[in-house]
C-alpha atoms as a PDB file:
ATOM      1  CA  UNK A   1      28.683 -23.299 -35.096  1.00  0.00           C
ATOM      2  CA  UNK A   2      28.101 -20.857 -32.015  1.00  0.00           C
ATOM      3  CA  UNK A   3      26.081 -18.953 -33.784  1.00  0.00           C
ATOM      4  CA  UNK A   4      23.831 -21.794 -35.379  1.00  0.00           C
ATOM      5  CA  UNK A   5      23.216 -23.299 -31.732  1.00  0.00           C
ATOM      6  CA  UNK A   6      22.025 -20.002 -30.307  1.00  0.00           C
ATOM      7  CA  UNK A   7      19.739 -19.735 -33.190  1.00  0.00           C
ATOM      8  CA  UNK A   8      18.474 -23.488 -32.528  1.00  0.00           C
ATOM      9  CA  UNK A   9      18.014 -22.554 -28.930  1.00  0.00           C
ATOM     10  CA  UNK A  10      16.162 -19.032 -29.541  1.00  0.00           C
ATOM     11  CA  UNK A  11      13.894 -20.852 -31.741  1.00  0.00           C
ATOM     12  CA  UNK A  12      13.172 -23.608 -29.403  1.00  0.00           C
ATOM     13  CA  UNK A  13      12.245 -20.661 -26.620  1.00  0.00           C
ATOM     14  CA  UNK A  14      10.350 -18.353 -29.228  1.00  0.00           C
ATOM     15  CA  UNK A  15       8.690 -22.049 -30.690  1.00  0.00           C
ATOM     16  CA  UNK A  16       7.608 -22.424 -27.212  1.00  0.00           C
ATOM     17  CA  UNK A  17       6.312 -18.646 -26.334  1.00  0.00           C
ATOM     18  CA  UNK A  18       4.292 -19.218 -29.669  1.00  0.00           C
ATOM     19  CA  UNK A  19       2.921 -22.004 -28.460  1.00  0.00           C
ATOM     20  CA  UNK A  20       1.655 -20.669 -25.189  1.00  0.00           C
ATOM     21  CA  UNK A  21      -0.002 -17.468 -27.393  1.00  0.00           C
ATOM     22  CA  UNK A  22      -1.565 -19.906 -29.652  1.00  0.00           C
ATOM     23  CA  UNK A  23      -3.008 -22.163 -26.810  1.00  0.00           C
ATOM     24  CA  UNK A  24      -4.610 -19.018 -25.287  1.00  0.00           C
ATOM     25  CA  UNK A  25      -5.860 -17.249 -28.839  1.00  0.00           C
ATOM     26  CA  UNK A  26      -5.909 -20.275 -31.279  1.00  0.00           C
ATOM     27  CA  UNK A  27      -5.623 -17.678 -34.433  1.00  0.00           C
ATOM     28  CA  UNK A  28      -3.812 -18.210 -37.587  1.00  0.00           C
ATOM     29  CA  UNK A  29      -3.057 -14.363 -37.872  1.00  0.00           C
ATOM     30  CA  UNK A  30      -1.705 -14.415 -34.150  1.00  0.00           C
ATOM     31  CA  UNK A  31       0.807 -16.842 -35.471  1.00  0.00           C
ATOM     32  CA  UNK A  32       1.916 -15.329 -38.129  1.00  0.00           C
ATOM     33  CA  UNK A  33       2.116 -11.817 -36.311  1.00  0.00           C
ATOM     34  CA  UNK A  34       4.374 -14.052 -33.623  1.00  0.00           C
ATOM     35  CA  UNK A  35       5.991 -15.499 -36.262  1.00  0.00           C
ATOM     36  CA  UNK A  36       7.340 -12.007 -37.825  1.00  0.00           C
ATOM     37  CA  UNK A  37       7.900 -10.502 -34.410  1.00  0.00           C
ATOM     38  CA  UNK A  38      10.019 -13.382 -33.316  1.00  0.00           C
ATOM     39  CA  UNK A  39      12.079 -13.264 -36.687  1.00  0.00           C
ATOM     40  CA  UNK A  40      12.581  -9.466 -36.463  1.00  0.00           C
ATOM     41  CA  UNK A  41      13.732  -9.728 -32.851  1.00  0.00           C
ATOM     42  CA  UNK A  42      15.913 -12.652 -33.571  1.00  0.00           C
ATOM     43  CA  UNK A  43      17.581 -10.354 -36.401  1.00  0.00           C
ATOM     44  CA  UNK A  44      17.548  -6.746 -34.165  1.00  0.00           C
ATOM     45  CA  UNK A  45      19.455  -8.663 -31.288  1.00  0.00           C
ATOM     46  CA  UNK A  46      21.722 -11.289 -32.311  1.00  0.00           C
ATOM     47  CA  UNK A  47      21.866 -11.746 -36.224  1.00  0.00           C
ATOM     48  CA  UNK A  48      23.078  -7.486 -36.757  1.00  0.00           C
ATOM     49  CA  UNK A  49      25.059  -7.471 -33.640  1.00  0.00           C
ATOM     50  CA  UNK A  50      27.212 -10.519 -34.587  1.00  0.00           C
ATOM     51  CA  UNK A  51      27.169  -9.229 -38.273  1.00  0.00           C
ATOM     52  CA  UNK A  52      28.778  -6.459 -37.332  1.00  0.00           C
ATOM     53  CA  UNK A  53      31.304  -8.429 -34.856  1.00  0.00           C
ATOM     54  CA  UNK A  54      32.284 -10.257 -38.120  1.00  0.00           C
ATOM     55  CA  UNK A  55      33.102  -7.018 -39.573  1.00  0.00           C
ATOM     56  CA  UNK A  56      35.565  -6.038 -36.556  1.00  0.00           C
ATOM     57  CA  UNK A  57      37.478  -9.238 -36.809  1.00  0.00           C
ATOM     58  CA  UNK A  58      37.651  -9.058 -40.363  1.00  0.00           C
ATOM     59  CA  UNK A  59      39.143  -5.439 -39.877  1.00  0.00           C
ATOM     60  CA  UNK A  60      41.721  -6.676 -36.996  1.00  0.00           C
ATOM     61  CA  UNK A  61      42.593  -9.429 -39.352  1.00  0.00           C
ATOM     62  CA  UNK A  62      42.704  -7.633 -42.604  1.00  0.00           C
ATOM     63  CA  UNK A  63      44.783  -4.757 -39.970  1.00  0.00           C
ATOM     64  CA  UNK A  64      47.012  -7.464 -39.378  1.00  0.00           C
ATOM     65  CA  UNK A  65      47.588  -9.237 -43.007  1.00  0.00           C
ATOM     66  CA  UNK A  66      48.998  -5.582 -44.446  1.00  0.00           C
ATOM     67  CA  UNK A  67      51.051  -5.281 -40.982  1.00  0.00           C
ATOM     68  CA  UNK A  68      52.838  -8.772 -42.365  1.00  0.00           C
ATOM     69  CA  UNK A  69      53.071  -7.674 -45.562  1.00  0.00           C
ATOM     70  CA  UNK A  70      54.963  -4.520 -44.691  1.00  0.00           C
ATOM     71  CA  UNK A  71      52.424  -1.564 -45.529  1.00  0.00           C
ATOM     72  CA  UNK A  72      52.016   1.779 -43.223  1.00  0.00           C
ATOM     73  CA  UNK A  73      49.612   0.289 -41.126  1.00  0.00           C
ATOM     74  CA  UNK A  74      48.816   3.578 -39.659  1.00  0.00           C
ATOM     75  CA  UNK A  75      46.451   5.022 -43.044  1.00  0.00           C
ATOM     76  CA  UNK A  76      44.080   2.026 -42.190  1.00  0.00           C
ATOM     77  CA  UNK A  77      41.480   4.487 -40.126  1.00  0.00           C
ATOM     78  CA  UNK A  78      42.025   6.875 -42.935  1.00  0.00           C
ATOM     79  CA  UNK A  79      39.963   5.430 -45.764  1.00  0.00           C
ATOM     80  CA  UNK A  80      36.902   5.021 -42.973  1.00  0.00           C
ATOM     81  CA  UNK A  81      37.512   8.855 -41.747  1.00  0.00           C
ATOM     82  CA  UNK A  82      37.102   9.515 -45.500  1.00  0.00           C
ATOM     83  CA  UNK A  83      33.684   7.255 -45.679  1.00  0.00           C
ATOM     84  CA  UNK A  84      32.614   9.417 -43.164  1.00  0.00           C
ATOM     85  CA  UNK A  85      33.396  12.648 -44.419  1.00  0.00           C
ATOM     86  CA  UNK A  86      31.542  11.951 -47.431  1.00  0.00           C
ATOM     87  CA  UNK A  87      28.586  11.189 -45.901  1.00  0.00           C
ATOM     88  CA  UNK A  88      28.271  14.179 -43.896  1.00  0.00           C
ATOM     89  CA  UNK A  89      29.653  16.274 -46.850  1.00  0.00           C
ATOM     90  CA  UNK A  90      26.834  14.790 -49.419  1.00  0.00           C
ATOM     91  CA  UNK A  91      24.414  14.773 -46.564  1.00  0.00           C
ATOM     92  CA  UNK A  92      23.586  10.828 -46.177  1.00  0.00           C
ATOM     93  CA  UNK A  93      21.344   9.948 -43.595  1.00  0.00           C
ATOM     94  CA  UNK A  94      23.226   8.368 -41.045  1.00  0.00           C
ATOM     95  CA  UNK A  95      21.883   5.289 -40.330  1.00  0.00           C
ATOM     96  CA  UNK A  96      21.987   4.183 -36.461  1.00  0.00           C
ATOM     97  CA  UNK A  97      24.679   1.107 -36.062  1.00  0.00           C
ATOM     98  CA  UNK A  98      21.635  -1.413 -33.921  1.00  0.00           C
ATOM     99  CA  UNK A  99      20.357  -1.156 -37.314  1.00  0.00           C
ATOM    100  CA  UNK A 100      23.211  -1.894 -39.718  1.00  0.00           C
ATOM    101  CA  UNK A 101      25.005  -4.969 -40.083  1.00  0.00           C
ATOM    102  CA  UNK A 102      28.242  -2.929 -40.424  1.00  0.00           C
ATOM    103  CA  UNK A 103      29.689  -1.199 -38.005  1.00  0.00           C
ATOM    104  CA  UNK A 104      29.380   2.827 -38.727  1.00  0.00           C
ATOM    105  CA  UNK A 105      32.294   4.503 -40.696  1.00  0.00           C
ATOM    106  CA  UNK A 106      33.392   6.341 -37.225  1.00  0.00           C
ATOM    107  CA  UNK A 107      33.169   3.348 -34.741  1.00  0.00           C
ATOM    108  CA  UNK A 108      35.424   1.176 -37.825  1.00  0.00           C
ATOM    109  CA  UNK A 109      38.401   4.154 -37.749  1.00  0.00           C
ATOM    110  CA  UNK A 110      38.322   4.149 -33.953  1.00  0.00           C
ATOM    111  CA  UNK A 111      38.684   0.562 -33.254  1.00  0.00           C
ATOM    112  CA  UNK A 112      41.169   0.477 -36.476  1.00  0.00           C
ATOM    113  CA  UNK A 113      43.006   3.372 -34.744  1.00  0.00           C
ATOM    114  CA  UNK A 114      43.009   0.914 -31.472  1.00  0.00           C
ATOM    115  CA  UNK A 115      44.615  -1.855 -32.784  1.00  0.00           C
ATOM    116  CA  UNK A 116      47.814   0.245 -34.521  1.00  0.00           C
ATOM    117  CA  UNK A 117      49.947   0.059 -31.386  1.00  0.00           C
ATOM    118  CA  UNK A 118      49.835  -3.716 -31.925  1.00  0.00           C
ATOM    119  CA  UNK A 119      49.873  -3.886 -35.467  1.00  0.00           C
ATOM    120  CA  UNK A 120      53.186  -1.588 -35.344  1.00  0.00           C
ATOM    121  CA  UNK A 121      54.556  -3.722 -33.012  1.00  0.00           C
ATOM    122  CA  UNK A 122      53.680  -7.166 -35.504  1.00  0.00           C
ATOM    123  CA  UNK A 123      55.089  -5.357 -38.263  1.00  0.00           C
ATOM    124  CA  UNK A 124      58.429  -4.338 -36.756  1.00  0.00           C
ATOM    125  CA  UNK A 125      58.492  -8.393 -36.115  1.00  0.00           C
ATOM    126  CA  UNK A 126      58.718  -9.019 -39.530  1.00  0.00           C
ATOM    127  CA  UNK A 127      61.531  -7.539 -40.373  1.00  0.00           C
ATOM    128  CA  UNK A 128      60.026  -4.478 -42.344  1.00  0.00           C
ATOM    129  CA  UNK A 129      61.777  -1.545 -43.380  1.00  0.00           C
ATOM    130  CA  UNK A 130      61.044   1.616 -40.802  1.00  0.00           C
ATOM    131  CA  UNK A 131      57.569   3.669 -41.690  1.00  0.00           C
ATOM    132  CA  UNK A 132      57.947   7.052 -42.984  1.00  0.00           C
ATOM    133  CA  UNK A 133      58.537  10.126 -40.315  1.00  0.00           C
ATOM    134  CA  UNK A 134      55.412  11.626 -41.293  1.00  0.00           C
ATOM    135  CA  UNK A 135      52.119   9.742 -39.987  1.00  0.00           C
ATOM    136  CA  UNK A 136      49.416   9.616 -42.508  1.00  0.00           C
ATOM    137  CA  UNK A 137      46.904  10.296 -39.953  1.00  0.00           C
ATOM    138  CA  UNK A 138      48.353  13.392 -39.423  1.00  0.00           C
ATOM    139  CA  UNK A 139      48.739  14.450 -42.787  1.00  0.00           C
ATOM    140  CA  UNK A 140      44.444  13.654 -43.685  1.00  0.00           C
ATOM    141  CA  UNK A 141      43.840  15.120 -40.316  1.00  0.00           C
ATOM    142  CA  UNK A 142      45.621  18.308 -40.926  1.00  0.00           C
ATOM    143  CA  UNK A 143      44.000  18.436 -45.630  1.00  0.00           C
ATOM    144  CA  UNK A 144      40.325  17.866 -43.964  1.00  0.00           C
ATOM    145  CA  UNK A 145      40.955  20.885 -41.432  1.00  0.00           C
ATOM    146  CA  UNK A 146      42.101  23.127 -44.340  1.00  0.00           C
ATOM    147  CA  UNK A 147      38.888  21.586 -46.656  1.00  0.00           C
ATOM    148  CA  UNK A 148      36.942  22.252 -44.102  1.00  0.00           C
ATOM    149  CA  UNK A 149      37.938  25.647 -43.545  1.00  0.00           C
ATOM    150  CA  UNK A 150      38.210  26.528 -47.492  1.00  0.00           C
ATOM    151  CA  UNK A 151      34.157  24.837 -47.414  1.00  0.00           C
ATOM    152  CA  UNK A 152      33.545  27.405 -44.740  1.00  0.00           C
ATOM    153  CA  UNK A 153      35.240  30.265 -46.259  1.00  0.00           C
ATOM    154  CA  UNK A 154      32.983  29.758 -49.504  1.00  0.00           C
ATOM    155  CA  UNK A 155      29.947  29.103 -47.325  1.00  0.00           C
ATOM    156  CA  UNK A 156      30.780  32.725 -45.897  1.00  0.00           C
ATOM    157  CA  UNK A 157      31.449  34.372 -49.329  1.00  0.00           C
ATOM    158  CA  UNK A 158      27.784  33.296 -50.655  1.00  0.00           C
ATOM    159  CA  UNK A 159      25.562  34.134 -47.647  1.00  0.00           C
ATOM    160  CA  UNK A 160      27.598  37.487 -47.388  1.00  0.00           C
ATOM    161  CA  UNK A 161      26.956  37.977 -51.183  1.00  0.00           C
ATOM    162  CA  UNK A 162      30.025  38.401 -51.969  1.00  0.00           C
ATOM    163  CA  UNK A 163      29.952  35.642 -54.100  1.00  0.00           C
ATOM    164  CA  UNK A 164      26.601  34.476 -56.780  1.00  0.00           C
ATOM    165  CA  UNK A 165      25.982  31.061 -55.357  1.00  0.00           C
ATOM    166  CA  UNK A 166      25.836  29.523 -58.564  1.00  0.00           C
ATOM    167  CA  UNK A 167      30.131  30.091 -58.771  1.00  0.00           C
ATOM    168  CA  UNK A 168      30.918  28.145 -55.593  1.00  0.00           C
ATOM    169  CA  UNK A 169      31.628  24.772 -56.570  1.00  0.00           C
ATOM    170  CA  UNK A 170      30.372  22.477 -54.540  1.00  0.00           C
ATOM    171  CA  UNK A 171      32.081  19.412 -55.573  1.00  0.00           C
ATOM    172  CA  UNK A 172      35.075  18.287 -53.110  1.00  0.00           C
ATOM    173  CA  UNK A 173      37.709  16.231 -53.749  1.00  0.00           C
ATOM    174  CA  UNK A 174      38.906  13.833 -50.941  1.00  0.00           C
ATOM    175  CA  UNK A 175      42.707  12.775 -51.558  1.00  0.00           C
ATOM    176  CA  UNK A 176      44.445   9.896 -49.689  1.00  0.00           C
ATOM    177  CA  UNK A 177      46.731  10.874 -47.114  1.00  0.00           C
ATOM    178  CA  UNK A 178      49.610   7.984 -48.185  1.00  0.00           C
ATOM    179  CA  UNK A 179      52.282   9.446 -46.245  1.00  0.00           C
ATOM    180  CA  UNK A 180      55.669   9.761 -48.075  1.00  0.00           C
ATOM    181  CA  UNK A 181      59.227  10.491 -47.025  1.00  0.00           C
END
């Protein structure tokens, strides 16, 4: 509902900024230039931006439905850390968040990483049994700096030529970092 009467009221403004063009330069092609500007701006500065406020909530929430039902709340980040690694490891463009309607991989871990203290603190409210010594942040955190490092070590071993290139694998495997006892 919010969002459906800002639209109503950014079309009655853009509606009226059309008209005053048209009055000036009574063109069909003016209007539909106006017409496409005023949709694209309409979706650059409020349909992406609350798209990808959706997409927080929906993370808090969905942060808070496993905290109630008990799971280590603390690997949420992990799987978006992961997202992320694979992108820069396959080499995706990264494409700039005022253009997504997600949030980027990055910005989802941090704010997920935020909201942990809480979600601890819900999940010790319902009675859960205790989470595992080891955090499973710690445990990805520590696998990506020794992938990493193997990735380097290889990257060394080729432009030394010590190694053909066509024998480094390039293929990486990404585990989950489900902390255990």
């Amino acid at each position: 509902a919010e969002k459906a009467s800002v639209t109503h009221f950014l079309d009655f403004l853009f509606l009226i900024s059309l008209a005053m063009i048209w009055a000036i330069c009574p063109m069909d092609s003016l209007a539909i230039v106006g017409q496409w500007v005023q949709s694209r701006l309409r979706e650059f500065l409020f349909e992406r931006p609350y798209s990808r406020n959706l997409e927080a909530e929906a993370d808090k929430v969905g942060l808070e439905l496993a905290a109630k039902a008990c799971v280590d709340v603390r690997a949420s980040a992990i799987f978006w850390k992961q997202m992320e690694l694979v992108d820069d490891l396959t080499g995706q463009a990264c494409i700039p968040e005022w253009i997504s309607t997600h949030p980027s991989h990055g910005n989802r871990a941090e704010h997920l990483d935020r909201l942990i203290p809480k979600a601890i603190k819900l999940r010790e409210s319902c009675n859960c049994p205790e989470l595992p010594c080891v955090d499973p942040r710690l445990v990805f955190e520590m696998s990506m700096k020794d992938l990493l490092q193997n990735h380097r070590d290889a990257e060394n071993k080729v432009t030394t030529g010590a190694v053909n290139p066509l024998q480094v694998d390039d293929r990486v495997a990404i585990t989950t970092a489900a902390g255990g006892d």
